[in-house]
Protein backbone atom coordinates (compact mmCIF):
# COMPACT_ATOMS: atom_id res chain seq x y z
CA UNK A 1 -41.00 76.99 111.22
CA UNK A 2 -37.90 78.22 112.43
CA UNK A 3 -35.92 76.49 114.58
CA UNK A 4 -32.62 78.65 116.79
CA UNK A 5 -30.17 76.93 118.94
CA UNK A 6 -28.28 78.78 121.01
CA UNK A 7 -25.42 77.45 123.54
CA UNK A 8 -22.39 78.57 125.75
CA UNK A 9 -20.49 76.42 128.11
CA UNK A 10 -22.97 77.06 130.95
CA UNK A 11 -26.16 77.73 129.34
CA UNK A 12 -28.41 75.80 126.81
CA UNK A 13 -31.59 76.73 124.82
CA UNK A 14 -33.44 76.05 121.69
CA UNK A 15 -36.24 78.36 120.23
CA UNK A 16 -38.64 77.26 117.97
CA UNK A 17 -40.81 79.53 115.75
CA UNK A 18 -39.49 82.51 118.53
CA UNK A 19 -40.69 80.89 121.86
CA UNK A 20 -38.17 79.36 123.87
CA UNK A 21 -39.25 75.33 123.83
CA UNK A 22 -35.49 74.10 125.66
CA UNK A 23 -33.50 76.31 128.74
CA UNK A 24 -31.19 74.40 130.57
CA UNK A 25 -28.42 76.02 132.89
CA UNK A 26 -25.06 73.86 133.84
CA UNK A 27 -22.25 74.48 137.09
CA UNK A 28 -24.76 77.02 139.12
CA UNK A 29 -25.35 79.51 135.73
CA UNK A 30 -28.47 80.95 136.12
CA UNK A 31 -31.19 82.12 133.91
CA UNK A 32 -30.16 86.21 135.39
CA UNK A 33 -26.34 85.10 135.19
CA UNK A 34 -24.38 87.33 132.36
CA UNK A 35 -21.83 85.32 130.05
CA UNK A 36 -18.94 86.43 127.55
CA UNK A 37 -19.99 86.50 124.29
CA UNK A 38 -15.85 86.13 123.28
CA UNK A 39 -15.87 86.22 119.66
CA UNK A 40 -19.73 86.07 118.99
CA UNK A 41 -19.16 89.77 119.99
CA UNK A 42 -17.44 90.04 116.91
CA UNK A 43 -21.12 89.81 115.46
CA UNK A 44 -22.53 92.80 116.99
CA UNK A 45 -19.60 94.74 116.28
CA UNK A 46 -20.31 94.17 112.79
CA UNK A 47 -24.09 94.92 112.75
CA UNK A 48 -23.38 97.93 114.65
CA UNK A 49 -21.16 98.57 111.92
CA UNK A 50 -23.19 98.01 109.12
CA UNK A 51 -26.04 100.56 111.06
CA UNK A 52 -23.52 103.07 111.04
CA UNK A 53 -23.20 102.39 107.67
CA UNK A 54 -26.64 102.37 106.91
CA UNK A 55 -27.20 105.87 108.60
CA UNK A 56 -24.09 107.38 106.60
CA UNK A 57 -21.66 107.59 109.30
CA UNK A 58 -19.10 105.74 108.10
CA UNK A 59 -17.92 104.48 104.34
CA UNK A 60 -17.54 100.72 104.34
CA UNK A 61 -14.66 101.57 101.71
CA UNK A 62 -13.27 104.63 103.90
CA UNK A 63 -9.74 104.37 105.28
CA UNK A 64 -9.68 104.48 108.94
CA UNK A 65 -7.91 106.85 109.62
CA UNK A 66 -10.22 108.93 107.75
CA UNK A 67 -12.21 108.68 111.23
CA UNK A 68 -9.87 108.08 113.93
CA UNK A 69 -6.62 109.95 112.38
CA UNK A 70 -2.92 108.42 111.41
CA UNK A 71 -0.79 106.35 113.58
CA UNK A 72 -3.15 103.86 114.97
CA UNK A 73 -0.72 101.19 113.80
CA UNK A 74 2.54 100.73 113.85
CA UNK A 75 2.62 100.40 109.92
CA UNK A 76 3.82 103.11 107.31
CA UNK A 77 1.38 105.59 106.87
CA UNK A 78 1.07 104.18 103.25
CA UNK A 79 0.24 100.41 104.53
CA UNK A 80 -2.21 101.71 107.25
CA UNK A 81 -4.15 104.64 104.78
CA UNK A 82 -5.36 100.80 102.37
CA UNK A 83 -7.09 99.48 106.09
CA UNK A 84 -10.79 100.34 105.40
CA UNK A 85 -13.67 99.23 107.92
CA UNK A 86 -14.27 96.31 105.99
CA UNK A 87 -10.68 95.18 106.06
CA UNK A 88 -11.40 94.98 109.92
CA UNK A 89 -15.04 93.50 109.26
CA UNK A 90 -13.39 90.53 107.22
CA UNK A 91 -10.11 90.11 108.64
CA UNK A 92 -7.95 90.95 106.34
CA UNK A 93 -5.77 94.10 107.39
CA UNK A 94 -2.44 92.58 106.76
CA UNK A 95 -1.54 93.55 110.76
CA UNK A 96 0.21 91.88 112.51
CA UNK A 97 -1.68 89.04 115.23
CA UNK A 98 -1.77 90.53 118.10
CA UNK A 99 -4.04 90.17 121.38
CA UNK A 100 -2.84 93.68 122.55
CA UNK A 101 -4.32 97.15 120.10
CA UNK A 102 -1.30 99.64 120.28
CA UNK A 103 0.58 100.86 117.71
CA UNK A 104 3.65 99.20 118.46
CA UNK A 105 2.03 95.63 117.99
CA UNK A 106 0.11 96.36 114.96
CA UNK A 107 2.86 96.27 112.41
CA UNK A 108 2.88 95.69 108.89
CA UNK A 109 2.47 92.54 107.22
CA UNK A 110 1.12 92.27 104.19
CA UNK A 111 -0.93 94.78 102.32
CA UNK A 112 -4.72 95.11 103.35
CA UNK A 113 -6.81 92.28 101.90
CA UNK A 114 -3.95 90.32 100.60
CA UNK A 115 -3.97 88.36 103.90
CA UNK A 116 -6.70 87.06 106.29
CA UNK A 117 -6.15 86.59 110.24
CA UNK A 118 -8.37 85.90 112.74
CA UNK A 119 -7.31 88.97 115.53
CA UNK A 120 -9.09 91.65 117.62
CA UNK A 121 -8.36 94.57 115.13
CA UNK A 122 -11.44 94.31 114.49
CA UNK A 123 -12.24 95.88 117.51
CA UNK A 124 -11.18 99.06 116.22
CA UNK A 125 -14.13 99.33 114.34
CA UNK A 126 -15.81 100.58 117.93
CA UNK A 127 -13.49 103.51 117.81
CA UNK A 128 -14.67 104.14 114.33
CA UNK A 129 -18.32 103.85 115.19
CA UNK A 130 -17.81 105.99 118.01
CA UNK A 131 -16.03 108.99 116.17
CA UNK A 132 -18.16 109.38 113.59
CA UNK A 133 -21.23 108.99 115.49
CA UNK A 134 -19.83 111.28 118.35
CA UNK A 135 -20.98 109.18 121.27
CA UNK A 136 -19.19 106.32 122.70
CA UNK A 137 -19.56 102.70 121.46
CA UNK A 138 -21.39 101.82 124.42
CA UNK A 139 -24.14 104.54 123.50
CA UNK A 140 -24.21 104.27 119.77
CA UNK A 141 -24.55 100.30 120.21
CA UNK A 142 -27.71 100.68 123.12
CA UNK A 143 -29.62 103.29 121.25
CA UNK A 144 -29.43 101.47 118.11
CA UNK A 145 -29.67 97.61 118.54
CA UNK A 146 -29.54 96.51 122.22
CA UNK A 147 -32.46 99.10 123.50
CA UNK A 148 -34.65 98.60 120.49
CA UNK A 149 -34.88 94.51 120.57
CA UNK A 150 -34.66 94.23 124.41
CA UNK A 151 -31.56 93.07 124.88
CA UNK A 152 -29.69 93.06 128.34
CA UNK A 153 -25.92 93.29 128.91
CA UNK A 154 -23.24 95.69 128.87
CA UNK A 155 -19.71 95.96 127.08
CA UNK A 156 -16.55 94.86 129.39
CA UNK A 157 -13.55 97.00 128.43
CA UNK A 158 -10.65 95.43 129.43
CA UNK A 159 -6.52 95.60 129.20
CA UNK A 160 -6.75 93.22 125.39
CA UNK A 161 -10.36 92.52 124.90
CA UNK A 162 -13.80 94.61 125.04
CA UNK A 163 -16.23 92.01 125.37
CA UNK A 164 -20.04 91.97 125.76
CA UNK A 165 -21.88 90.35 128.57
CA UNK A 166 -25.33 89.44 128.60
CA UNK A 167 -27.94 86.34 129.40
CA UNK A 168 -28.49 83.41 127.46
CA UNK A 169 -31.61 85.11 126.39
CA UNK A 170 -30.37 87.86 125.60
CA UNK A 171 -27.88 86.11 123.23
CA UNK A 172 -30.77 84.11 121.64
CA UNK A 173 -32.62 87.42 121.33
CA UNK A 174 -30.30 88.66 119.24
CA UNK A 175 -29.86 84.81 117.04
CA UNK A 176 -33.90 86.02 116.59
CA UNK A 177 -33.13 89.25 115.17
CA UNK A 178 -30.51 87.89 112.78
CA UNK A 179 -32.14 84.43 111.95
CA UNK A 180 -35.73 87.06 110.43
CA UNK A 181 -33.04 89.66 108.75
């Protein structure tokens, strides 16, 4: 038996063996309602990653700029060529924290892997994906993961964050897909 539990702040449900056994919905969130996934979407940025990995698009061990050119930090061109996708993946660029992805706040701190931070660099890894796969994020992401288990939702691109939406199922759809490798 497996047993999945998955819960936001306005949504509740537990899966056992794959069928849904608890669904409970809080302050007028609905089973149709979409929620933030917030950092959770940090997940699927990272399996999305690792597909594109999979399928030879991108080098796990690659610099970044190798796919979306120089200057997308603020750091000597030195400090930034040592980023590689799995710098972003673990958190450990040596940026600087910051909540806002331009150059001019993503300075130099410490040299890649030296230092972990928890920050939305990681989000960069969408412009990687998209470059070397030659379709946006949105696209790549659909046609590979969301489309083929069933998912709902869409990505939010805002001023800081991009941030997936979806349903409670749709987020406990995806727990399935990760909790059977």
């Amino acid at each position: 038996r497996n047993f999945l539990i998955q819960n936001n702040s306005k949504s509740f449900m537990i899966l056992v063996n794959g069928r849904i056994v608890i669904e409970e919905y809080f302050d007028g969130h609905a089973q149709d309602a979409v929620w933030q996934w917030n950092s959770a979407g940090k997940t699927l940025v990272a399996s999305i990653a690792g597909i594109a990995e999979e399928e030879g698009l991108i080098g796990i061990n690659n610099k970044i700029s190798q796919y979306i050119g120089s200057g997308w930090t603020g750091a000597p061109r030195e400090k930034e060529d040592l980023i590689t996708p799995r710098h972003l993946l673990t958190m450990s660029s040596g940026l600087r924290d910051s909540q806002l992805l331009i150059p001019a706040t993503l300075t130099y701190l410490a040299d890649a892997g030296s230092r972990w931070s928890y920050s939305n660099v990681f989000q960069r890894l969408m412009d990687v994906v998209a470059a070397s796969s030659e379709r946006d994020f949105e696209t790549y992401f659909n046609e590979k993961l969301k489309n083929r288990i069933g998912m709902d939702g869409y990505w939010n691109e805002g001023i800081i964050f991009t941030i997936f939406h979806s349903t409670t199922r749709s987020m406990a759809r995806f727990g399935l897909l990760a909790l059977n490798n």
